[in-house]
N, C-alpha and C. Protein backbone atom coordinates (compact mmCIF):
# COMPACT_ATOMS: atom_id res chain seq x y z
N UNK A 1 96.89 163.18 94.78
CA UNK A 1 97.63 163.41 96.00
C UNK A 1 97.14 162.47 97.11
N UNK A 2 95.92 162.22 97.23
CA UNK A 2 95.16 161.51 98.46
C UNK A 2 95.71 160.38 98.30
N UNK A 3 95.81 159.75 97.22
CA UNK A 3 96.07 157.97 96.47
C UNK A 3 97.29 157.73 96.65
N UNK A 4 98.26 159.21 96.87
CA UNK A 4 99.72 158.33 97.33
C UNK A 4 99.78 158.26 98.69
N UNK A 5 98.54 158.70 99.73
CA UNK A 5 98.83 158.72 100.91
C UNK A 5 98.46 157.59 101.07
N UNK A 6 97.16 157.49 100.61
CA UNK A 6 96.41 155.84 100.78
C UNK A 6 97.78 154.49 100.43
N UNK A 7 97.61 154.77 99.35
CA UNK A 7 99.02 153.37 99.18
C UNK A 7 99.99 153.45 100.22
N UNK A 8 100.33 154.36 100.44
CA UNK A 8 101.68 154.73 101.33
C UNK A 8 100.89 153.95 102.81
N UNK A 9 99.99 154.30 103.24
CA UNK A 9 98.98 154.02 104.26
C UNK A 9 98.90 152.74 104.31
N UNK A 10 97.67 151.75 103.47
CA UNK A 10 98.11 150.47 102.69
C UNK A 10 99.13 149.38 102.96
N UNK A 11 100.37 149.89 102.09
CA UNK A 11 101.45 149.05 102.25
C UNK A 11 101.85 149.11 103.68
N UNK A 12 101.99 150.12 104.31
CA UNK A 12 102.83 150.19 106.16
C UNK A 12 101.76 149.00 106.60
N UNK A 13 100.21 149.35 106.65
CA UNK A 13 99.26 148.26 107.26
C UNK A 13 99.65 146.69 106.73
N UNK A 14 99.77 146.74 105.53
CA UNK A 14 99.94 145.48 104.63
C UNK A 14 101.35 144.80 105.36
N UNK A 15 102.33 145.54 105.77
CA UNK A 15 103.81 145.10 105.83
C UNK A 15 103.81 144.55 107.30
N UNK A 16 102.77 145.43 108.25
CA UNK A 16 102.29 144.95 109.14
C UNK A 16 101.68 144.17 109.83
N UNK A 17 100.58 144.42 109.19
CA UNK A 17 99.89 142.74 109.53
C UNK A 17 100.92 141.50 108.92
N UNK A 18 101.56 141.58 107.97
CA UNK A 18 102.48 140.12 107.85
C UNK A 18 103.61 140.00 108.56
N UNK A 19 104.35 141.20 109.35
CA UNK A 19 105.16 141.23 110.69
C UNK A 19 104.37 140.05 111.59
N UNK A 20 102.90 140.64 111.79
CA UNK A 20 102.38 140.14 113.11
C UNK A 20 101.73 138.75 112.96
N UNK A 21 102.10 138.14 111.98
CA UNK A 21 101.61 136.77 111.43
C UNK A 21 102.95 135.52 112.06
N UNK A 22 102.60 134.77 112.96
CA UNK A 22 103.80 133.92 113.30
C UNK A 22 103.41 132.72 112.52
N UNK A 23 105.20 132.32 112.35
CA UNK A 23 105.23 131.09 111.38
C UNK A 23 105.10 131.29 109.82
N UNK A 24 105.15 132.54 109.70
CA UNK A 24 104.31 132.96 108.07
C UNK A 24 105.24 132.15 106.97
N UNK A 25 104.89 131.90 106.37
CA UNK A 25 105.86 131.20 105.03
C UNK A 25 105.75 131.40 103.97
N UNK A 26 106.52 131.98 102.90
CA UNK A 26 105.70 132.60 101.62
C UNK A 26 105.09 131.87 100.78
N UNK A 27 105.90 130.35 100.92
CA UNK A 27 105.25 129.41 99.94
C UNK A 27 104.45 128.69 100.74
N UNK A 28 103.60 129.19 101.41
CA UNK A 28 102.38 128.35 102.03
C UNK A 28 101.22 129.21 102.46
N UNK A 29 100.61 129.83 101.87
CA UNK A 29 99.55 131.03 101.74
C UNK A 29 98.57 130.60 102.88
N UNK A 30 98.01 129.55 102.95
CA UNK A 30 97.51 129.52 104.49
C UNK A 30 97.81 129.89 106.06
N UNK A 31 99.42 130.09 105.40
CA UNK A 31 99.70 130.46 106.79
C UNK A 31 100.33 131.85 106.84
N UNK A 32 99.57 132.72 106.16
CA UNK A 32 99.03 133.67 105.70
C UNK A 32 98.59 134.37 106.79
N UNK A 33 97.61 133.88 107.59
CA UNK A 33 96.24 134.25 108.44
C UNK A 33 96.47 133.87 109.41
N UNK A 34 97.43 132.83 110.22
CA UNK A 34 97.69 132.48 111.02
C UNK A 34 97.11 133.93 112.22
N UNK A 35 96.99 133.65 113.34
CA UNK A 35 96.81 134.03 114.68
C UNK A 35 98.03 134.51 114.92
N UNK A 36 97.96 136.21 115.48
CA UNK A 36 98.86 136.09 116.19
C UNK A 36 98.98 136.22 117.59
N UNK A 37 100.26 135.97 118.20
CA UNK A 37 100.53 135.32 119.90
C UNK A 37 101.93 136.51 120.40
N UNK A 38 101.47 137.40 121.57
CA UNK A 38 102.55 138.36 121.97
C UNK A 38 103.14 137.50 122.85
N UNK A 39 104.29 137.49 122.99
CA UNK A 39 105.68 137.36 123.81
C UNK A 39 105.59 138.19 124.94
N UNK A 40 104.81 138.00 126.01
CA UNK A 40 104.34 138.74 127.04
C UNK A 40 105.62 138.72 128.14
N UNK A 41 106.89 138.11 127.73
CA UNK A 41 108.12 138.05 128.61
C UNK A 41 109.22 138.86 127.58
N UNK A 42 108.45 139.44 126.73
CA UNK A 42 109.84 140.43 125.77
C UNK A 42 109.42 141.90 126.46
N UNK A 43 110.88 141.99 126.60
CA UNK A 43 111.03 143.42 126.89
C UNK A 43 111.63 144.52 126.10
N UNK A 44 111.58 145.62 125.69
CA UNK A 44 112.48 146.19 124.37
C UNK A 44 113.72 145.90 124.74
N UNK A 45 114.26 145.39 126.47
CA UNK A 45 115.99 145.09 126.66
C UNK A 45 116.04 144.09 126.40
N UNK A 46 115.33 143.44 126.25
CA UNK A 46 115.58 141.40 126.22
C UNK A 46 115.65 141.71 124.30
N UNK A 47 115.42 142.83 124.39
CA UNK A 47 114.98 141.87 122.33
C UNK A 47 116.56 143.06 121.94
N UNK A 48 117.02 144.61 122.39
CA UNK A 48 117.88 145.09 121.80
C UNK A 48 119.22 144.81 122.38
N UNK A 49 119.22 144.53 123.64
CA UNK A 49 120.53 144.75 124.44
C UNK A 49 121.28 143.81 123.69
N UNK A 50 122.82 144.60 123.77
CA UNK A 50 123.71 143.91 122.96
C UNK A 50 124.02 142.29 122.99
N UNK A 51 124.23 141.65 122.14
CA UNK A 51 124.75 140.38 122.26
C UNK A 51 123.01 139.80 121.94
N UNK A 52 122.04 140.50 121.93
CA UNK A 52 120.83 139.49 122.28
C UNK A 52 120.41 139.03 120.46
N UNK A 53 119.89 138.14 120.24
CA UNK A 53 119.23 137.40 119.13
C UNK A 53 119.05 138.66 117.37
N UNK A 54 118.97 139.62 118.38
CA UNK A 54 118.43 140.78 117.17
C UNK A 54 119.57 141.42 116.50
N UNK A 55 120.51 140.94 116.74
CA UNK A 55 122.08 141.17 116.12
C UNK A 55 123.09 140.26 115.57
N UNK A 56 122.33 139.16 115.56
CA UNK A 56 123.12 137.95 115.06
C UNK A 56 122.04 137.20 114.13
N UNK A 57 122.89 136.06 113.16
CA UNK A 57 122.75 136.16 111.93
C UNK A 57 121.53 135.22 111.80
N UNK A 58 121.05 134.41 110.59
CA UNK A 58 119.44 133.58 111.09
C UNK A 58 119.96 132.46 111.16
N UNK A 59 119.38 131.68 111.63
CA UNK A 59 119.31 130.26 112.05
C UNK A 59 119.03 129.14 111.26
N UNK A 60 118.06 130.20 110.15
CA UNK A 60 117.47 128.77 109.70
C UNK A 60 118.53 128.71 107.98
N UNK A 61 118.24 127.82 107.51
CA UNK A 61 118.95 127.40 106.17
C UNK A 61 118.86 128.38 105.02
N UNK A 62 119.49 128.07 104.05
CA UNK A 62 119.35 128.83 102.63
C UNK A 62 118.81 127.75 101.70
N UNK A 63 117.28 128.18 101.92
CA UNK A 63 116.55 127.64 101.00
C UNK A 63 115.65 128.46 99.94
N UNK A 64 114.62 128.33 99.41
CA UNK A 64 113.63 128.35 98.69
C UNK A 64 113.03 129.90 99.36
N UNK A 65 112.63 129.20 100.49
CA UNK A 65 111.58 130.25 100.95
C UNK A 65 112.45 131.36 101.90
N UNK A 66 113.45 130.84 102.13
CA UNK A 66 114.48 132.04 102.73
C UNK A 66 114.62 133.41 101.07
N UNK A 67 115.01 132.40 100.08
CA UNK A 67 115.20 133.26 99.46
C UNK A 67 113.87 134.39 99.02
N UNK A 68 112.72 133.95 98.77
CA UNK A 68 111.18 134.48 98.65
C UNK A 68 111.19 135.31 100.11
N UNK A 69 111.32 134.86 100.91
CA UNK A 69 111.74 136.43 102.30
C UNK A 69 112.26 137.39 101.60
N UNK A 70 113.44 137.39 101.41
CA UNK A 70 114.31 137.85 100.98
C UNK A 70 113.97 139.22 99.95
N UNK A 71 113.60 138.32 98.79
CA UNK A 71 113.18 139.09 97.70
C UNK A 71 111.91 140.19 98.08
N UNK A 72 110.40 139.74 98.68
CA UNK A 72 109.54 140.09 99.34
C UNK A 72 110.12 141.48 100.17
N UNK A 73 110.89 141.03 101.46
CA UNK A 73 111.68 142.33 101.77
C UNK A 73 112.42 143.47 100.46
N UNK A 74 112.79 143.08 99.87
CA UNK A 74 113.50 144.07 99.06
C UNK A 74 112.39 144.65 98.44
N UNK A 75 111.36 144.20 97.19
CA UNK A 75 110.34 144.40 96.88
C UNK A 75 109.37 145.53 97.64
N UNK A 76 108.93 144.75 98.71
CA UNK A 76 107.82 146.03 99.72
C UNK A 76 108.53 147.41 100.24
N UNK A 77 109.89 147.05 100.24
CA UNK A 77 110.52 147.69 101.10
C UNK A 77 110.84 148.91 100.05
N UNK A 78 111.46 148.25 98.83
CA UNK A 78 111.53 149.50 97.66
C UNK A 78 110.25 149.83 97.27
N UNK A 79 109.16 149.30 97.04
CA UNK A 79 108.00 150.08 96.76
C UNK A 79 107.79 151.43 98.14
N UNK A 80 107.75 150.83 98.88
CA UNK A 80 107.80 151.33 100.06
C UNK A 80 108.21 152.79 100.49
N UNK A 81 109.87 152.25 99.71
CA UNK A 81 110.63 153.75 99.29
C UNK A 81 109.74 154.99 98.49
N UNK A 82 109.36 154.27 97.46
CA UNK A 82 108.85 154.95 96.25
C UNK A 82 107.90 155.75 97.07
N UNK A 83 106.69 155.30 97.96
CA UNK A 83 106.01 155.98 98.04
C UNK A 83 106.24 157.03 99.06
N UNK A 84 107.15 156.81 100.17
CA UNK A 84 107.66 157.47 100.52
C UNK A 84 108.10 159.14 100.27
N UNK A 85 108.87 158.67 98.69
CA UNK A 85 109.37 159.47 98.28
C UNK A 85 108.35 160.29 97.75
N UNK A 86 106.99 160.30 97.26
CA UNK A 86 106.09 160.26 95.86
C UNK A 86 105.33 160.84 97.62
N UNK A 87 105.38 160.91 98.55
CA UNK A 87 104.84 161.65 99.50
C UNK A 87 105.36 162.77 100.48
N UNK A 88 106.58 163.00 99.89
CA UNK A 88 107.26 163.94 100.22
C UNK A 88 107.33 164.92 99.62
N UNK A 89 107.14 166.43 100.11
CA UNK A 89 107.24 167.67 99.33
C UNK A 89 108.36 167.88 98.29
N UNK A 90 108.80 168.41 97.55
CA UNK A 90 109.45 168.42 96.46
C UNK A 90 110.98 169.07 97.15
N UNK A 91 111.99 168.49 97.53
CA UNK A 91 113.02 169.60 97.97
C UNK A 91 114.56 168.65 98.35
N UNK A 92 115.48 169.47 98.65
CA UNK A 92 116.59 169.15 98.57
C UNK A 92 116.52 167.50 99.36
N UNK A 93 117.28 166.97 99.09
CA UNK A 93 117.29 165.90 99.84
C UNK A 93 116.08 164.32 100.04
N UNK A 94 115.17 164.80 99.17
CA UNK A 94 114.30 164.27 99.29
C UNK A 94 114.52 162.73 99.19
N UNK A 95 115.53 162.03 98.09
CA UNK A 95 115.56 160.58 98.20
C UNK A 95 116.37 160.15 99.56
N UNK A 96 116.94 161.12 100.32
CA UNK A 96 117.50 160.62 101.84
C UNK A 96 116.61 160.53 103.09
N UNK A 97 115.63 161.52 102.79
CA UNK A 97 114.63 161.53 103.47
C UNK A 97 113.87 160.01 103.26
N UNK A 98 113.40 160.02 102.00
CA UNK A 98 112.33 159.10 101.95
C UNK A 98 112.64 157.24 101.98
N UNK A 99 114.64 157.52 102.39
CA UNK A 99 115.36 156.29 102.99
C UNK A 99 115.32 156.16 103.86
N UNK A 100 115.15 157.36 104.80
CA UNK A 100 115.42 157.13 106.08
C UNK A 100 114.16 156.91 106.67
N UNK A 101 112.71 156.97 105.90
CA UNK A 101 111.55 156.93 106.43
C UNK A 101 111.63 155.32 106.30
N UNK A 102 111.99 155.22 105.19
CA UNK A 102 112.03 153.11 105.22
C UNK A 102 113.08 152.70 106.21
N UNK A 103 114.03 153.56 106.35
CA UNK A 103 115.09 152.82 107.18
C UNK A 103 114.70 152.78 108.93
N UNK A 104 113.74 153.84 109.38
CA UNK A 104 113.01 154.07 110.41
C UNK A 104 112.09 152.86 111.29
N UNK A 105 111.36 153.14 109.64
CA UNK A 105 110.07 152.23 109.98
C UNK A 105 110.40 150.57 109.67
N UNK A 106 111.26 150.21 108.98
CA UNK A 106 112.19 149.28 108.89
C UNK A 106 112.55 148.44 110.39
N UNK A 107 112.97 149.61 110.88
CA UNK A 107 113.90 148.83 112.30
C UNK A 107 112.57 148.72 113.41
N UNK A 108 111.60 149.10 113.22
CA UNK A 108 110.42 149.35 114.24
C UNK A 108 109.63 148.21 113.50
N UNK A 109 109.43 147.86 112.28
CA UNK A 109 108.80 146.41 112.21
C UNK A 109 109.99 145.13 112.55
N UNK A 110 110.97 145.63 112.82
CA UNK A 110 111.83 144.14 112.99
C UNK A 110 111.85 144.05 114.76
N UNK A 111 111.57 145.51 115.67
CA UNK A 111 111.60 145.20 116.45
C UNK A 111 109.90 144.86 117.26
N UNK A 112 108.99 144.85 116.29
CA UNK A 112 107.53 144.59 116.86
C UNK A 112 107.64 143.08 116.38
N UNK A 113 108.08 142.56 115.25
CA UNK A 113 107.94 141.10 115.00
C UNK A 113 108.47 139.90 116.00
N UNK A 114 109.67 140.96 116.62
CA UNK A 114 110.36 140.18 117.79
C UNK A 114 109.43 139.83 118.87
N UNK A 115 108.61 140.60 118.95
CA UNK A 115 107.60 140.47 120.11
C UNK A 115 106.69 139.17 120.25
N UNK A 116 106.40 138.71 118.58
CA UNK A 116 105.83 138.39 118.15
C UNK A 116 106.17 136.49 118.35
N UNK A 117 105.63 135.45 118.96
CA UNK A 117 105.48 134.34 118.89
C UNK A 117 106.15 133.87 117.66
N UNK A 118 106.87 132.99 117.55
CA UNK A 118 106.88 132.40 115.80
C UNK A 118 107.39 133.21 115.08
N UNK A 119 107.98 134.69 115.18
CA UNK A 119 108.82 135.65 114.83
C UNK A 119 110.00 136.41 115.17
N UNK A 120 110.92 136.23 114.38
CA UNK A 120 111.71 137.00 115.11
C UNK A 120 112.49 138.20 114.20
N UNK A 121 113.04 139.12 114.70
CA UNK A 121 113.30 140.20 114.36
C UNK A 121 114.72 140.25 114.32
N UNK A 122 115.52 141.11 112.51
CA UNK A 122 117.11 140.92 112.99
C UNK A 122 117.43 142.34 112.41
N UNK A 123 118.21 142.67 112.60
CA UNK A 123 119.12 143.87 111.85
C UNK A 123 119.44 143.63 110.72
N UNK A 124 119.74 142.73 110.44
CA UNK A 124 120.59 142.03 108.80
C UNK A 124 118.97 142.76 107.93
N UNK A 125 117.97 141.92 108.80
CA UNK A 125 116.41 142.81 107.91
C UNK A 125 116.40 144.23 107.52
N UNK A 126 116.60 145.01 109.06
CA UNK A 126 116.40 146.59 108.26
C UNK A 126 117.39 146.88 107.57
N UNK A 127 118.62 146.24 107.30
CA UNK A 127 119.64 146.54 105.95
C UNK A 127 118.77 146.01 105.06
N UNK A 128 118.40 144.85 104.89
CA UNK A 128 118.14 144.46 103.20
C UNK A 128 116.53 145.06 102.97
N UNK A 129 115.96 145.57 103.97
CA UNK A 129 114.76 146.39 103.72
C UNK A 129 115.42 147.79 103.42
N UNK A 130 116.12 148.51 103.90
CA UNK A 130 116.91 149.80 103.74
C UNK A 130 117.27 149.99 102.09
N UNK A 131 118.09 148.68 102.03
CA UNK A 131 118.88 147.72 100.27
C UNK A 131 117.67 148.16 99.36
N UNK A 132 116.33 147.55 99.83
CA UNK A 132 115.27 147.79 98.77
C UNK A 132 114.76 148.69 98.30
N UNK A 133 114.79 149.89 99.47
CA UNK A 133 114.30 151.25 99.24
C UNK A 133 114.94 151.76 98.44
N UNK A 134 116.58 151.51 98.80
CA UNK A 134 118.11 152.07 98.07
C UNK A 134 118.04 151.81 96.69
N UNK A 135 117.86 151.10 96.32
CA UNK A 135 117.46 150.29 94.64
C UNK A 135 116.57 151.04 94.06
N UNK A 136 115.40 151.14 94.79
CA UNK A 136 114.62 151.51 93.96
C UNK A 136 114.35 153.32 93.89
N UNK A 137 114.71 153.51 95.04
CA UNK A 137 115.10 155.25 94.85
C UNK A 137 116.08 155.61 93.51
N UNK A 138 116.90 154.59 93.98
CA UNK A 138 117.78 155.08 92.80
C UNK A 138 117.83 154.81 91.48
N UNK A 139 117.02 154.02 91.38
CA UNK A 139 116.53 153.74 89.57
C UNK A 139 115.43 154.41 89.48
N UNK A 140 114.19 155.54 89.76
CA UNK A 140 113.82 156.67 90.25
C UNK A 140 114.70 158.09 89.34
N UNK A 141 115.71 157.84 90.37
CA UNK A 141 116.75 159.03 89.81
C UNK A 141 117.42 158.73 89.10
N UNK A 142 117.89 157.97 88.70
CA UNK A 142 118.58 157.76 87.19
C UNK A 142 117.09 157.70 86.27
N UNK A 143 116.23 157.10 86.66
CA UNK A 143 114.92 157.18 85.31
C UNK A 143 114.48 159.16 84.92
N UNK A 144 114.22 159.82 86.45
CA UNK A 144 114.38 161.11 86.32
C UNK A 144 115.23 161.99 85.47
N UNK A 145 116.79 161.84 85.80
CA UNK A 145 117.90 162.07 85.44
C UNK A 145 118.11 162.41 83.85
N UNK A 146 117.55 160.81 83.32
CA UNK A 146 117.23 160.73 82.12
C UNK A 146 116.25 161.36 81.12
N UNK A 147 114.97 161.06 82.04
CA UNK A 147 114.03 161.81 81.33
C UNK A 147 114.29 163.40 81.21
N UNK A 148 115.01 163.97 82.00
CA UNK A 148 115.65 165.32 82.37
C UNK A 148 115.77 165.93 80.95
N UNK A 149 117.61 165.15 80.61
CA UNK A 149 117.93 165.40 79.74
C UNK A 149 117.29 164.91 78.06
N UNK A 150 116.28 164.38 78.14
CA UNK A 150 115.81 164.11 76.48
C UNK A 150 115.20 165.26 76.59
């Protein structure tokens, strides 16, 4: 019981500290560790109010390491789920719950990264972080489902 809190614990810190990493790149592990630098002129209105940066689409290309974002998000984000779920009491509803805990904490790392120098934060993220949890909850319950009935 303690070990799914710890992981659960873990990964949020883990998902975190690489929020707060500017410039991070997956295919360049040094910049990994990078320093990070607050945006001491962001305000939660400058980063949500409508029309602003955190609602429109990314900037940069479809490459390599866009796609390794990408995947990375889905990945942490469905493990993420899992533990979520694997830390929740046993009861109705539980894989909506333990979406909405990724889908939560989801939109609160996209809006701390915004803060963040060399980072920026979008919505399109807490969908395809939401996407990852969604995946993997649900192959979960179909693996359950299954094992059910043998």
């Amino acid at each position: 019981m303690i070990l799914k809190r710890v992981l659960l614990i873990l990964l949020i810190l883990s998902i975190s500290k690489f929020s707060h990493t500017p410039h991070l790149e997956v295919t360049n592990p040094s910049s990994w560790t990078n320093s990070s630098v607050w945006d001491h002129h962001a305000t939660l209105w400058s980063i949500l109010h409508p029309g602003s940066e955190f609602y429109t689409s990314y900037s940069y290309g479809f490459n390599v390491e866009f796609i390794l974002r990408k995947i990375a998000h889905l990945s942490f984000f469905g493990m993420l789920g899992l533990l979520f779920y694997w830390n929740l009491k046993e009861q109705k509803y539980r894989y909506v719950k333990a979406g909405l805990c990724v889908a939560a904490f989801a939109f609160l790392d996209e809006v701390h990264q915004a803060f963040i120098i060399g980072r920026d934060g979008r919505i399109v993220d807490v969908a395809i972080d939401s996407l990852g949890a969604a995946i993997l909850l649900f192959v979960l319950y179909k693996v359950k489902k299954t094992a059910a009935k043998a």
